[in-house]
Protein backbone atom coordinates (compact mmCIF):
# COMPACT_ATOMS: atom_id res chain seq x y z
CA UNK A 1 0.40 -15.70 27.89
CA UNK A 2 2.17 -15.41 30.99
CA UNK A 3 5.85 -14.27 31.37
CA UNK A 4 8.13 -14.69 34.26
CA UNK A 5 11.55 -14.11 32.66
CA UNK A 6 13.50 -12.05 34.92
CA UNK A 7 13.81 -9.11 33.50
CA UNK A 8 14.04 -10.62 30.11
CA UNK A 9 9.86 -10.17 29.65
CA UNK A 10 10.02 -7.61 27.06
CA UNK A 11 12.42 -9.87 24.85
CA UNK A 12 9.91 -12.87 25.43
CA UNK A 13 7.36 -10.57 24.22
CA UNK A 14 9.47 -9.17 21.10
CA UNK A 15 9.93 -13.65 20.34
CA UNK A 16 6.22 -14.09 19.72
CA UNK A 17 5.96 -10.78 17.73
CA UNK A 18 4.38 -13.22 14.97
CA UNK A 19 1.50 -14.09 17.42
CA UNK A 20 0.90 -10.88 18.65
CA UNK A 21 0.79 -9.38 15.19
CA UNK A 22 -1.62 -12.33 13.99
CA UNK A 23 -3.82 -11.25 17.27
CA UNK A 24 -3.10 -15.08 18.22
CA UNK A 25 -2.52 -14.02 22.11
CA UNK A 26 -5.45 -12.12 23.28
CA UNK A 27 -4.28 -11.14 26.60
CA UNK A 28 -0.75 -11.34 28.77
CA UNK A 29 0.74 -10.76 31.83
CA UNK A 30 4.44 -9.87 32.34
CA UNK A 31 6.69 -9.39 35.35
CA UNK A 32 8.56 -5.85 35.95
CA UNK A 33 11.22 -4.72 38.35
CA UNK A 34 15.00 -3.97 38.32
CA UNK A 35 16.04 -6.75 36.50
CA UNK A 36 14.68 -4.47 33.39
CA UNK A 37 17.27 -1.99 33.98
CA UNK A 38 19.70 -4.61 33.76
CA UNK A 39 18.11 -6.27 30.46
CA UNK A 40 18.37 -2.14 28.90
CA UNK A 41 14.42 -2.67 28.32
CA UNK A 42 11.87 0.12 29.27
CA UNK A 43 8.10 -0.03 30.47
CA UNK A 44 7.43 2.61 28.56
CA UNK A 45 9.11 1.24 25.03
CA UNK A 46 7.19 -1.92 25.98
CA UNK A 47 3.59 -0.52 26.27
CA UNK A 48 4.23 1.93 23.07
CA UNK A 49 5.69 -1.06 21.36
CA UNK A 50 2.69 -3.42 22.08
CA UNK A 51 0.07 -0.36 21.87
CA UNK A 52 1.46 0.08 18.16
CA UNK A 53 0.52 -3.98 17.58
CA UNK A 54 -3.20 -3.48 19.04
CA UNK A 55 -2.35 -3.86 22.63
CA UNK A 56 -3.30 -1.85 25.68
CA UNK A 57 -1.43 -2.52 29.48
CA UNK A 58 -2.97 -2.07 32.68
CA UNK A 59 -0.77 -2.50 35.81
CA UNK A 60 -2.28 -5.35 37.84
CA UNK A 61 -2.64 -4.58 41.81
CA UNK A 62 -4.83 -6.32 44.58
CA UNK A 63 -6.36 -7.97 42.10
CA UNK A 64 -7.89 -4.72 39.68
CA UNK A 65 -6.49 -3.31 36.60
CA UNK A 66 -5.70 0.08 36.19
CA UNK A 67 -4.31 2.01 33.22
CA UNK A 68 -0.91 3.59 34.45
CA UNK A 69 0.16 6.82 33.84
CA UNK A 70 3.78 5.96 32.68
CA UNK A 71 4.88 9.61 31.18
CA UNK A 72 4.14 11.12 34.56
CA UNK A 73 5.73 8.02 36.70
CA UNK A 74 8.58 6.80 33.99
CA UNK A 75 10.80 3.90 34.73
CA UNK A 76 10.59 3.20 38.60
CA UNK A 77 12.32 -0.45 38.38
CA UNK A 78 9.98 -1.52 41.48
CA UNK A 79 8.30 -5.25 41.28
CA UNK A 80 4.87 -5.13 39.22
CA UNK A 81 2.83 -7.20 37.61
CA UNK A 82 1.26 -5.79 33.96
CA UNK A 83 -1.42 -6.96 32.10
CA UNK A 84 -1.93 -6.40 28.22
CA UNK A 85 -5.12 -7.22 26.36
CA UNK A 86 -5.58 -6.83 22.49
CA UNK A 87 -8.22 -3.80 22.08
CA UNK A 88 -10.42 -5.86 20.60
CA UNK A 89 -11.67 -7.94 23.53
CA UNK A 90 -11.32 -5.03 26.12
CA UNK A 91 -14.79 -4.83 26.40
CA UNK A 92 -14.47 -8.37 28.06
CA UNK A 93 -12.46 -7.09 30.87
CA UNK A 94 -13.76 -3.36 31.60
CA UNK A 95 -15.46 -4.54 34.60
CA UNK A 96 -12.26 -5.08 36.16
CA UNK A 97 -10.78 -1.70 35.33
CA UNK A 98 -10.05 0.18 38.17
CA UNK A 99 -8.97 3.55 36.98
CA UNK A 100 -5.93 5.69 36.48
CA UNK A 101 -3.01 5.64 38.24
């Protein structure tokens, strides 16, 4: 699944809550910047909300994932890319798993 909704990502994502629920999307990428603070949606209600459907994020940079550290960093509003993956096939992509940042 990719998303390019212009700040309106997370409210893509909440629409195919059925999917996600049914583990129907295995993976996703999704746009973030300051068009979120103008859509009232949070990174970090957005990874806790897809973490609690079987999700994990990793920001996507240079081409590498690596899981962010979003309580230290919070909300910057700065264009990023995100990736989410259903924990189930994360063994698929942990070669591409960069770290922490």
């Amino acid at each position: 699944m990719k998303i390019d909704a212009e700040g309106y990502d997370f409210f893509v994502l909440k629409g195919a809550v059925h999917l996600l629920e049914q583990r129907r999307i295995v993976a996703g990428q999704f746009e973030y910047g300051s068009g979120w603070a103008l859509s009232g949606a949070t990174l970090q209600y957005a990874f806790s909300w897809l973490k609690n459907l079987g999700y994990e994020c990793f920001l996507l940079k240079e081409g590498k994932l690596y899981r962010p550290r979003i309580e230290i960093y919070g909300e910057y509003f700065n264009y990023s890319n995100y990736v989410f993956c259903e924990m189930r096939s994360l063994p698929l992509i942990e070669g591409m798993i960069s770290g922490t940042v």
